[in-house]
C-alpha atoms as a PDB file:
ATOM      1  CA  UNK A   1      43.457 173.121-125.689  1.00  0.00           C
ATOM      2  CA  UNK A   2      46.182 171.797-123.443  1.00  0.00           C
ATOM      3  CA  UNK A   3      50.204 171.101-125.067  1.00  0.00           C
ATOM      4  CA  UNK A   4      51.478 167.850-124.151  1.00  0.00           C
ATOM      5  CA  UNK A   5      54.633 166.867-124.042  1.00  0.00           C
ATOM      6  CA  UNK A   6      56.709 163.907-123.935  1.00  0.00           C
ATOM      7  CA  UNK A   7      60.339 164.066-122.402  1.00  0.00           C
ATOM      8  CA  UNK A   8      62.086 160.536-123.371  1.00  0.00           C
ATOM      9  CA  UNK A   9      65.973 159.189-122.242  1.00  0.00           C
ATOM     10  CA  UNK A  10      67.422 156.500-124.587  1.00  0.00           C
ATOM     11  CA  UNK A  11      70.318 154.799-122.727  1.00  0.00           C
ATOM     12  CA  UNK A  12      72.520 153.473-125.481  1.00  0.00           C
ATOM     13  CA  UNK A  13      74.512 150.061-124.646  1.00  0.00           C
ATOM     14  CA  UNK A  14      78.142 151.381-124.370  1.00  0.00           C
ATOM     15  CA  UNK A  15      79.892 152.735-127.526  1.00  0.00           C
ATOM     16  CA  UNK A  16      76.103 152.400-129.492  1.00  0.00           C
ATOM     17  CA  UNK A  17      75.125 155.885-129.297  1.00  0.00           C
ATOM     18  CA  UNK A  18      75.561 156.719-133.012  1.00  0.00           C
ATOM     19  CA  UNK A  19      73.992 153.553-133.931  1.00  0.00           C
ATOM     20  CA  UNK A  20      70.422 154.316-132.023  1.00  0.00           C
ATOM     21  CA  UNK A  21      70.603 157.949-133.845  1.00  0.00           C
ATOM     22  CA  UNK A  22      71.457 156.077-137.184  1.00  0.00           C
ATOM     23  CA  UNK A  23      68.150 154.411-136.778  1.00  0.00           C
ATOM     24  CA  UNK A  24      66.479 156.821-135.236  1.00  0.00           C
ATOM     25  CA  UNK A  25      66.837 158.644-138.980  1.00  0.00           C
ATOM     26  CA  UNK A  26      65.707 155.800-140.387  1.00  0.00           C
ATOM     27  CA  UNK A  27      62.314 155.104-138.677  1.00  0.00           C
ATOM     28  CA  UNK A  28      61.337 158.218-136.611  1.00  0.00           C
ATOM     29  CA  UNK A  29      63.288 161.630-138.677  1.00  0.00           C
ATOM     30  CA  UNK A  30      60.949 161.170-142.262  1.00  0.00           C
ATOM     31  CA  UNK A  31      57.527 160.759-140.823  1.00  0.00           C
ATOM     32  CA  UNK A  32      58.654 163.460-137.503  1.00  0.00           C
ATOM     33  CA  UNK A  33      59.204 165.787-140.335  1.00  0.00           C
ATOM     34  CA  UNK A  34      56.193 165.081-142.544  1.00  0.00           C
ATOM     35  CA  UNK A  35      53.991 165.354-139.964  1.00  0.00           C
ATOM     36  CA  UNK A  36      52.774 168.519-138.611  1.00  0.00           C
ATOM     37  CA  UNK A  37      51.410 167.244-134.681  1.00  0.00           C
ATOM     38  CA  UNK A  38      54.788 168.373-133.799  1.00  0.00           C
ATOM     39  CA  UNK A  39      55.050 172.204-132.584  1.00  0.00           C
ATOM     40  CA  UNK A  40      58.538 170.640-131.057  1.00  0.00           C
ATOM     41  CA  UNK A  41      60.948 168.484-131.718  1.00  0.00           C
ATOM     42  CA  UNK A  42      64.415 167.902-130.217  1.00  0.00           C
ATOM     43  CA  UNK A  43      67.074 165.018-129.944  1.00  0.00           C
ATOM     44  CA  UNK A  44      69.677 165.987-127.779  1.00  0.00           C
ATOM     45  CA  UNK A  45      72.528 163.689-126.569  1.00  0.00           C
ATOM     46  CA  UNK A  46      73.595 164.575-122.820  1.00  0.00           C
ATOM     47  CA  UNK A  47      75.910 166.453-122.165  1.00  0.00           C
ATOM     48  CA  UNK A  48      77.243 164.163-119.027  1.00  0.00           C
ATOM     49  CA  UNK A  49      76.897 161.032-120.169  1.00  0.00           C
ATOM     50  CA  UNK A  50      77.921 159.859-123.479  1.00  0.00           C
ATOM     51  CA  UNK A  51      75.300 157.085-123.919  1.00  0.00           C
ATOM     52  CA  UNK A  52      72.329 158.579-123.397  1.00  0.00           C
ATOM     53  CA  UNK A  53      70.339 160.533-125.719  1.00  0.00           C
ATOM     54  CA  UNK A  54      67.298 163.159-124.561  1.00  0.00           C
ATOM     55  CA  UNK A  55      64.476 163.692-126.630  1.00  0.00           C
ATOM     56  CA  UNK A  56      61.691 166.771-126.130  1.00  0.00           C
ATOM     57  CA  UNK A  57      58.417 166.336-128.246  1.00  0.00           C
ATOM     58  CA  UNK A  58      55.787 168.984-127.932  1.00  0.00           C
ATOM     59  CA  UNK A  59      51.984 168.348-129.254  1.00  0.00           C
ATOM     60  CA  UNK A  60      49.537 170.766-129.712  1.00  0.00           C
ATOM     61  CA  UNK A  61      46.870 167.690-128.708  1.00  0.00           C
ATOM     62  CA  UNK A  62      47.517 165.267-125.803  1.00  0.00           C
ATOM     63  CA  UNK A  63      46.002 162.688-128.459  1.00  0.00           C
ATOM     64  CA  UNK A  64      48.268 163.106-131.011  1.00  0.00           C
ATOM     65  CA  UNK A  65      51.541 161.476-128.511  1.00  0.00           C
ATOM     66  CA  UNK A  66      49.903 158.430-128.583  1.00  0.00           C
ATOM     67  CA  UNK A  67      48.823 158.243-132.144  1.00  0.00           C
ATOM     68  CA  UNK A  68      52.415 159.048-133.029  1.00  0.00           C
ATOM     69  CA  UNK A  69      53.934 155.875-130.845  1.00  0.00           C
ATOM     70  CA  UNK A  70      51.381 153.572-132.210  1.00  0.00           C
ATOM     71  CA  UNK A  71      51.767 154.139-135.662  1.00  0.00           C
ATOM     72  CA  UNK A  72      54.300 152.024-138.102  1.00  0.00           C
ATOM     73  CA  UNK A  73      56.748 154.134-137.651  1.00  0.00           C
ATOM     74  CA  UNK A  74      57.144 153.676-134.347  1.00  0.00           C
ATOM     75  CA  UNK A  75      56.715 150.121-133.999  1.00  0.00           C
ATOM     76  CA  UNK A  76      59.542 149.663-136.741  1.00  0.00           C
ATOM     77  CA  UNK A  77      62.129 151.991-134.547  1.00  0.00           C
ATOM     78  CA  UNK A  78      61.431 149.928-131.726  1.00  0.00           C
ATOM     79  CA  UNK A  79      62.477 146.760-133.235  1.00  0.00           C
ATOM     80  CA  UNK A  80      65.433 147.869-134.539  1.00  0.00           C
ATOM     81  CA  UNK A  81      66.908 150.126-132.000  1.00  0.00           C
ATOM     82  CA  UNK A  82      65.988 148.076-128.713  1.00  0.00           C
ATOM     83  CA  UNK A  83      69.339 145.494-129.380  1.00  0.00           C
ATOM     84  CA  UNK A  84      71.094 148.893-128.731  1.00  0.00           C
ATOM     85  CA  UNK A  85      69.789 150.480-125.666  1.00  0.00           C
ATOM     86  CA  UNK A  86      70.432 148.969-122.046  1.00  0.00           C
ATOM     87  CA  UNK A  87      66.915 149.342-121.161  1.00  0.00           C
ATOM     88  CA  UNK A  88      63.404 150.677-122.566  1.00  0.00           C
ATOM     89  CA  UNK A  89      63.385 153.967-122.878  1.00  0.00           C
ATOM     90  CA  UNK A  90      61.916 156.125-120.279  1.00  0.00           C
ATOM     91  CA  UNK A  91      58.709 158.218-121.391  1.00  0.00           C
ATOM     92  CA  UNK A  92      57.388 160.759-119.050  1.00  0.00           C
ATOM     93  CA  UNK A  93      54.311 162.904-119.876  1.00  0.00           C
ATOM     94  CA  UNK A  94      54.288 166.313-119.358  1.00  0.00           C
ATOM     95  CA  UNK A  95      51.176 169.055-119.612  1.00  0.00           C
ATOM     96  CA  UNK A  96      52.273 172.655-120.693  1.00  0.00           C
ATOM     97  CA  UNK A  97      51.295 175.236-117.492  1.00  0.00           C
ATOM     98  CA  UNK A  98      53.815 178.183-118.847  1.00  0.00           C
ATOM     99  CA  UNK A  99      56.212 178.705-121.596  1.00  0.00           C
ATOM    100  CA  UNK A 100      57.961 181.655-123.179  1.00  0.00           C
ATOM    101  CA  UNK A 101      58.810 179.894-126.436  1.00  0.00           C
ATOM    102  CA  UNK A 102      61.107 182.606-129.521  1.00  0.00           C
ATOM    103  CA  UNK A 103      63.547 179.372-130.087  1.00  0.00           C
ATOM    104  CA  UNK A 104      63.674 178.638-134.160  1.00  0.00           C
ATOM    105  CA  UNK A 105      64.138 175.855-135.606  1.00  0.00           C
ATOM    106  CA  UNK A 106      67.057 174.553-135.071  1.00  0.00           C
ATOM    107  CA  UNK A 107      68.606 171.670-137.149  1.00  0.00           C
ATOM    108  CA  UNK A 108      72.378 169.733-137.079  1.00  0.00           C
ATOM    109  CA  UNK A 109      73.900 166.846-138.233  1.00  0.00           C
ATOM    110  CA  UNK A 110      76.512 165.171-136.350  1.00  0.00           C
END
């Protein structure tokens, strides 16, 4: 079995950045956390640019990306957070070759 993972940039409209995490909470955080496809999960705002946000999403199954982004949640994020970005989000795919991986969990609120 293969880990897939999804690397995503969210490119907030100017000034919206809190906003798009705001309903990012709403939508995405509950079911993220409830479900268990996830051996990763990171939202990270860049460090060089203050309107774009990184997320890193691992999956133990290639299947399970795919499941997660056509489920309700998703499709309810979508419509509310794409007023607030400049442009779709970019979604790139990514297979696992190597990793050393001793990070723990790691959770903040801004």
């Amino acid at each position: 079995m293969h880990q897939s993972m999804l690397f995503i940039k969210h490119k907030a409209l100017p000034g919206k950045r809190e906003e798009v995490r705001r309903v990012w909470e709403t939508h995405l955080m509950p079911s993220i956390q409830e479900r268990q496809v996830h051996d990763a999960y990171f939202y990270c705002y860049d460090g060089g640019d203050p309107n774009t946000i990184r997320v890193f999403q691992r999956y133990a199954d290639g299947a399970d990306a795919q499941a997660f982004m056509q489920g309700p949640a998703y499709e309810a994020y979508v419509a509310a957070v794409t007023p607030l970005l400049a442009h779709p989000p970019e979604i790139h795919a990514a297979t696992v070759a190597w990793a050393k991986d001793k990070a723990a969990p790691v959770s903040e609120t801004a």
